[in-house]
N, C-alpha and C. Protein backbone atom coordinates (compact mmCIF):
# COMPACT_ATOMS: atom_id res chain seq x y z
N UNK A 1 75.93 87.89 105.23
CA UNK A 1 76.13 89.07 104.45
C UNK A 1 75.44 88.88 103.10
N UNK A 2 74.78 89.73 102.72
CA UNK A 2 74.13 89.72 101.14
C UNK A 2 74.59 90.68 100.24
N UNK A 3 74.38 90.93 99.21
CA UNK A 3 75.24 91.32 98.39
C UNK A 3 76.04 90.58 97.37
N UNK A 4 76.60 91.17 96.40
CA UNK A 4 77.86 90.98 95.79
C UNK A 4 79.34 92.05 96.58
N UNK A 5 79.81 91.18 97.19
CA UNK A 5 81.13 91.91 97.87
C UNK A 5 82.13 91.93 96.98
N UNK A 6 82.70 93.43 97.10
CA UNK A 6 84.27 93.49 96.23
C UNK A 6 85.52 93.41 96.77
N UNK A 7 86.50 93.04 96.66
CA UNK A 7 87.70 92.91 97.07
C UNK A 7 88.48 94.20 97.82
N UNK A 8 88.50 93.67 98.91
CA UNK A 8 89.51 95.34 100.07
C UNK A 8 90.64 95.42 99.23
N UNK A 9 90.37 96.56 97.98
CA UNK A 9 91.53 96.89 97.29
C UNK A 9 91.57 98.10 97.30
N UNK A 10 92.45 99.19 97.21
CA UNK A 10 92.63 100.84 97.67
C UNK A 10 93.68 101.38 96.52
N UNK A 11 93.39 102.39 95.93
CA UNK A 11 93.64 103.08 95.11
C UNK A 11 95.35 102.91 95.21
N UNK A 12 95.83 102.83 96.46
CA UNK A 12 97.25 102.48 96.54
C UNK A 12 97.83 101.50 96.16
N UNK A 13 96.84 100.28 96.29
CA UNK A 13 97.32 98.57 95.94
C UNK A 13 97.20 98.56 94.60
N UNK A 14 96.35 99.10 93.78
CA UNK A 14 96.48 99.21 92.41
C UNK A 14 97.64 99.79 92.12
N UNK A 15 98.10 100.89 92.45
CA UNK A 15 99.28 101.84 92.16
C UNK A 15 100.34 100.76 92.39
N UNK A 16 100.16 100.33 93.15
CA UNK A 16 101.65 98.99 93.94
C UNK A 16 101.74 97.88 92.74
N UNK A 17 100.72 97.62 92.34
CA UNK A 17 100.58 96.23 91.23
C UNK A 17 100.91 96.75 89.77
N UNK A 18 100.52 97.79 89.39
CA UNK A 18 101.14 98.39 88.31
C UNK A 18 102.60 98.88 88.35
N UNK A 19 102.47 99.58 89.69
CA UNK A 19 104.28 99.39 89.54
C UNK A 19 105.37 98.06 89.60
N UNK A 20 104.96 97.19 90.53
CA UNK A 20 105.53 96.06 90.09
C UNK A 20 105.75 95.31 88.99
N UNK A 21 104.53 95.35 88.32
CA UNK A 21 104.32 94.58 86.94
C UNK A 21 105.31 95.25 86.09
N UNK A 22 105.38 96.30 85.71
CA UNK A 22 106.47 97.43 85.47
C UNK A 22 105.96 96.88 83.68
N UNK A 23 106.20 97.27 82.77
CA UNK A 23 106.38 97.82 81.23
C UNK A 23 105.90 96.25 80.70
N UNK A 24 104.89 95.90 79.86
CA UNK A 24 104.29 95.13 79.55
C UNK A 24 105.32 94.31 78.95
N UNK A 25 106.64 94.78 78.03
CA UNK A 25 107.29 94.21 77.32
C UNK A 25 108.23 93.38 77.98
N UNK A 26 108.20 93.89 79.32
CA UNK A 26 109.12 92.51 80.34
C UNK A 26 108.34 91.38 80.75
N UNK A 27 109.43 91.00 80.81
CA UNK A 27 108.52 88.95 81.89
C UNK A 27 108.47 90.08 82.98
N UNK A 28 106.98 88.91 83.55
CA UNK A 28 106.14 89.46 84.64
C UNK A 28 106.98 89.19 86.01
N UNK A 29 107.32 90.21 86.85
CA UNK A 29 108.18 90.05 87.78
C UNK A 29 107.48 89.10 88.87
N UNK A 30 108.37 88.25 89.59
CA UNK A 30 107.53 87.81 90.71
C UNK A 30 107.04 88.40 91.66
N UNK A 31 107.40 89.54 91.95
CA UNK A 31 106.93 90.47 93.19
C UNK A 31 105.13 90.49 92.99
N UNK A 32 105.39 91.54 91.52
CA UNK A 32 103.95 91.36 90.94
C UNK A 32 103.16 90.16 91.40
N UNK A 33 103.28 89.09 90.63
CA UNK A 33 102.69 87.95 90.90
C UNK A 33 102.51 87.59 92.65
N UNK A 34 103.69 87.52 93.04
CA UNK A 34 102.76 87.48 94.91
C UNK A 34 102.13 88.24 95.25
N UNK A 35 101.93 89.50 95.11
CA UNK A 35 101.57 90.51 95.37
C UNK A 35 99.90 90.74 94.99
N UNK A 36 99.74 90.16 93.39
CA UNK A 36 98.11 90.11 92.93
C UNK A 36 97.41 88.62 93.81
N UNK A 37 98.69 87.68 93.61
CA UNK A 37 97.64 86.23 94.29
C UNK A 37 97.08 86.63 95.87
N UNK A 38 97.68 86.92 96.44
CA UNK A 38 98.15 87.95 97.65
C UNK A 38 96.23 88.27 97.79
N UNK A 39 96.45 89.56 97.40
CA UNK A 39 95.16 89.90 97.28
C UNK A 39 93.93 88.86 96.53
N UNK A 40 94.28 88.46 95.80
CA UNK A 40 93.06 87.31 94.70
C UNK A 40 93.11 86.72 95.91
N UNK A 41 93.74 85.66 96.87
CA UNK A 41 93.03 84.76 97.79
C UNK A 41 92.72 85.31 98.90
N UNK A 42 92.80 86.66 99.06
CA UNK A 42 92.13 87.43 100.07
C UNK A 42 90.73 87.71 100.20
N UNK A 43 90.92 87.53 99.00
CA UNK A 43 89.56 88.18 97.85
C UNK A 43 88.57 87.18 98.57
N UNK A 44 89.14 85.98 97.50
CA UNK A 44 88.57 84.42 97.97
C UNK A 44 88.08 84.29 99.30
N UNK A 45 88.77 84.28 100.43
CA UNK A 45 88.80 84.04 101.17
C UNK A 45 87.55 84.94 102.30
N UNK A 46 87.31 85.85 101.83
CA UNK A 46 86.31 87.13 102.04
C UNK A 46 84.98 87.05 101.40
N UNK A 47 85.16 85.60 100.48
CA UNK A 47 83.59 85.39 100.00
C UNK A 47 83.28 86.16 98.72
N UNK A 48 84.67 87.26 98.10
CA UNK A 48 84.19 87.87 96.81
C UNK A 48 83.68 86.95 95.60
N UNK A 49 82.77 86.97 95.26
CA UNK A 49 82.19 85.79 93.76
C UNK A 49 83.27 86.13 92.20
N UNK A 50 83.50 85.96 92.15
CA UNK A 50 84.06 85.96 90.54
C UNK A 50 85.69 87.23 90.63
N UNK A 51 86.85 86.89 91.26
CA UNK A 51 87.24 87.92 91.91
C UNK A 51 88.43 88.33 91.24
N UNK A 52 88.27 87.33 89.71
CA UNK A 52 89.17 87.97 88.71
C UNK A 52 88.36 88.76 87.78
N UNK A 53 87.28 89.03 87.78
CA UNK A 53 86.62 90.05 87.24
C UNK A 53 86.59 91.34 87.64
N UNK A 54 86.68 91.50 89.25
CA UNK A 54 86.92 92.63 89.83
C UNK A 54 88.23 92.77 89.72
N UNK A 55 89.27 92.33 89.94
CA UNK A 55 90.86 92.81 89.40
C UNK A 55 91.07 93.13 88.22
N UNK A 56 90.10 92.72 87.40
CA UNK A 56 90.57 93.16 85.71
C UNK A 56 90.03 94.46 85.80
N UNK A 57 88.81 94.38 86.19
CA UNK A 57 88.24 96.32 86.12
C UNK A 57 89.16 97.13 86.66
N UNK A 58 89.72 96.56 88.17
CA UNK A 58 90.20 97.77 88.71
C UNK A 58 91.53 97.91 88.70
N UNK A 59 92.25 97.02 87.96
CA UNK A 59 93.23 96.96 86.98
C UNK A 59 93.83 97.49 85.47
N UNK A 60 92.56 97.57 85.05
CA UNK A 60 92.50 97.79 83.57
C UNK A 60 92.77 96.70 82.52
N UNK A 61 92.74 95.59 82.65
CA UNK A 61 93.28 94.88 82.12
C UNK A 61 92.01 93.48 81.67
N UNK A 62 92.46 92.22 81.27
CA UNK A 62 91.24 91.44 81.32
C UNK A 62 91.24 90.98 82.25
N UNK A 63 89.97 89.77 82.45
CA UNK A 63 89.89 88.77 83.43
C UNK A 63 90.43 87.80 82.97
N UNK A 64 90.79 87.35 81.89
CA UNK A 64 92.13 86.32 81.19
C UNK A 64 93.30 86.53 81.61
N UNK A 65 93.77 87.68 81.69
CA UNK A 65 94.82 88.49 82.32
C UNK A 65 95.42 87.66 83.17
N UNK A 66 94.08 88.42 84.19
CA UNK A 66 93.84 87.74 85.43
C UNK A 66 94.49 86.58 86.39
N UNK A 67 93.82 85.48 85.41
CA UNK A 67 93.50 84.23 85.79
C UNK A 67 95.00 83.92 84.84
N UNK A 68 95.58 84.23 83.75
CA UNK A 68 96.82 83.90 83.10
C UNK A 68 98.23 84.42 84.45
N UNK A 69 97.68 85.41 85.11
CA UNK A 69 98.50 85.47 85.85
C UNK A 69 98.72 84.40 87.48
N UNK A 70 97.49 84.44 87.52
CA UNK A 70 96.86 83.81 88.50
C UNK A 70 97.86 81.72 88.60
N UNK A 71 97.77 81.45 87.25
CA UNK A 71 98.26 80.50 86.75
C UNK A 71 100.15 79.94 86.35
N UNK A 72 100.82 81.67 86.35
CA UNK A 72 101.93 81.80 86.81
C UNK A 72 102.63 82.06 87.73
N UNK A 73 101.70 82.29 88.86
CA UNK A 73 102.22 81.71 90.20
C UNK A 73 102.49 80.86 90.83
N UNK A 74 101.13 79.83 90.32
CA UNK A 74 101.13 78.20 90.92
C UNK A 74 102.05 77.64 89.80
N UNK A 75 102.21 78.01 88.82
CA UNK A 75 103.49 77.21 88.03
C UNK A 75 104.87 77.53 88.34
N UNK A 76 105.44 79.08 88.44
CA UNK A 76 106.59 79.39 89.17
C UNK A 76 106.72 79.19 91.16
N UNK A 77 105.82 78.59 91.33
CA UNK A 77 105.95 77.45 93.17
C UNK A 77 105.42 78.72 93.86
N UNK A 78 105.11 80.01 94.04
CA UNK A 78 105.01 81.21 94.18
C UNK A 78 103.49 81.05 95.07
N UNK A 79 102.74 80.07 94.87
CA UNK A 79 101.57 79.88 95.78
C UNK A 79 101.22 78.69 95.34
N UNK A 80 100.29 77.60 96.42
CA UNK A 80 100.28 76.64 96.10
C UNK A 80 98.74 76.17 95.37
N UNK A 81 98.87 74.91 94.45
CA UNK A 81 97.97 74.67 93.59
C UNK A 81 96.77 74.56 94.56
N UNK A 82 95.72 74.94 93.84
CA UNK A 82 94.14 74.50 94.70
C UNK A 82 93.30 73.32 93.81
């Protein structure tokens, strides 16, 4: 396959991850968090290149974000370290 491939994400899974995450001013729920790694090693796993860059766009959010969230999963046991 050639290209830059993007992550099988659908206008619904965004809607699902923002609702989980729920109001910035709370701790980040775990649902959230399985739910983005979920997809991020799907991502991975599908050959997407850089695939916290595409979640921050289609997120709204950063790619620090991202990867800060990405990082409180494998610290709360929630997916395992790579």
């Amino acid at each position: 396959m050639y290209g830059l491939i993007e992550p099988n994400l659908t206008d619904t899974d965004i809607v699902e991850l923002h609702e989980l995450r729920g109001p910035r001013t709370t701790p980040v729920p775990n649902d959230f968090l399985v739910r983005l790694a979920t997809h991020f090693i799907e991502a991975e796993i599908d050959g997407v290149i850089n695939p916290g860059r595409h979640f921050a766009e289609r997120l709204g959010i950063t790619r620090t974000s991202v990867l800060a969230y990405m990082r409180m999963a494998r610290r709360r046991g929630l997916i395992e370290r790579s």
